[in-house]
Protein backbone atom coordinates (compact mmCIF):
# COMPACT_ATOMS: atom_id res chain seq x y z
CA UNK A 1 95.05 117.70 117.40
CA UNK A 2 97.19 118.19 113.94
CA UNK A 3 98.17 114.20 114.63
CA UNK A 4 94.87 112.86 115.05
CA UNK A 5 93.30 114.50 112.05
CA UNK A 6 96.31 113.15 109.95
CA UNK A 7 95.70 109.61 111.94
CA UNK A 8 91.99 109.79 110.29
CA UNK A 9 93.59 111.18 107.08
CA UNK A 10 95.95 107.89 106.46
CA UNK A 11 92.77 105.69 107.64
CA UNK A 12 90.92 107.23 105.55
CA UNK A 13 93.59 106.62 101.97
CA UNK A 14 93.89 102.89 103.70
CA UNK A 15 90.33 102.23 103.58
CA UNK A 16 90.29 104.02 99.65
CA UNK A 17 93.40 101.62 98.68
CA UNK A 18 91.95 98.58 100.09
CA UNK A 19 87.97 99.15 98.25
CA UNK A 20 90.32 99.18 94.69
CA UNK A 21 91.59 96.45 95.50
CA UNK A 22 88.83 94.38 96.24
CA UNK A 23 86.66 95.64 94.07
CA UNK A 24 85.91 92.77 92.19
CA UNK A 25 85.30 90.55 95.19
CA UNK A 26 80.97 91.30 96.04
CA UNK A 27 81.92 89.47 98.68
CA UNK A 28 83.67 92.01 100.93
CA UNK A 29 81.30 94.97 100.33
CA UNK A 30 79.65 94.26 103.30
CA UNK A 31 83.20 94.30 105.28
CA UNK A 32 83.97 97.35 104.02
CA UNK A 33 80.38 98.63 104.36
CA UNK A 34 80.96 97.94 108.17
CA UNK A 35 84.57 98.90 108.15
CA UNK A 36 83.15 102.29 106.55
CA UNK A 37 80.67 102.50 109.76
CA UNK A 38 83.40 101.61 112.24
CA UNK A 39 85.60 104.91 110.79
CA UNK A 40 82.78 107.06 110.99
CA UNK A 41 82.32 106.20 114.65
CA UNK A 42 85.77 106.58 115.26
CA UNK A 43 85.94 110.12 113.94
CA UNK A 44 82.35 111.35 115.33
CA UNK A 45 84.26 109.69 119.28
CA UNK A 46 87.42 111.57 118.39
CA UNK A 47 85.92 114.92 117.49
CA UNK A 48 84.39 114.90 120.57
CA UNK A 49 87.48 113.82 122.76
CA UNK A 50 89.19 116.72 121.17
């Protein structure tokens, strides 16, 4: 259980990372926006797994 929380934890610094880096580019806040959605579906399916 320990794993998957730190699984979601380096997701989590990935997704943060890759929003600085882009930014300046409008053009990807929808990505992210969906990438954002994706994540929170992925966590909400895991918690209930566990």
């Amino acid at each position: 259980m320990w794993l998957l929380g730190a699984a979601v934890a380096v997701v989590a610094v990935a997704v943060v990372a890759l929003a600085v880096r882009l930014q300046h580019d409008r053009e990807n806040d929808l990505r992210l926006a969906m990438l954002a959605a994706e994540i929170h579906a992925f966590r909400r399916v895991a918690r209930r797994r566990v």
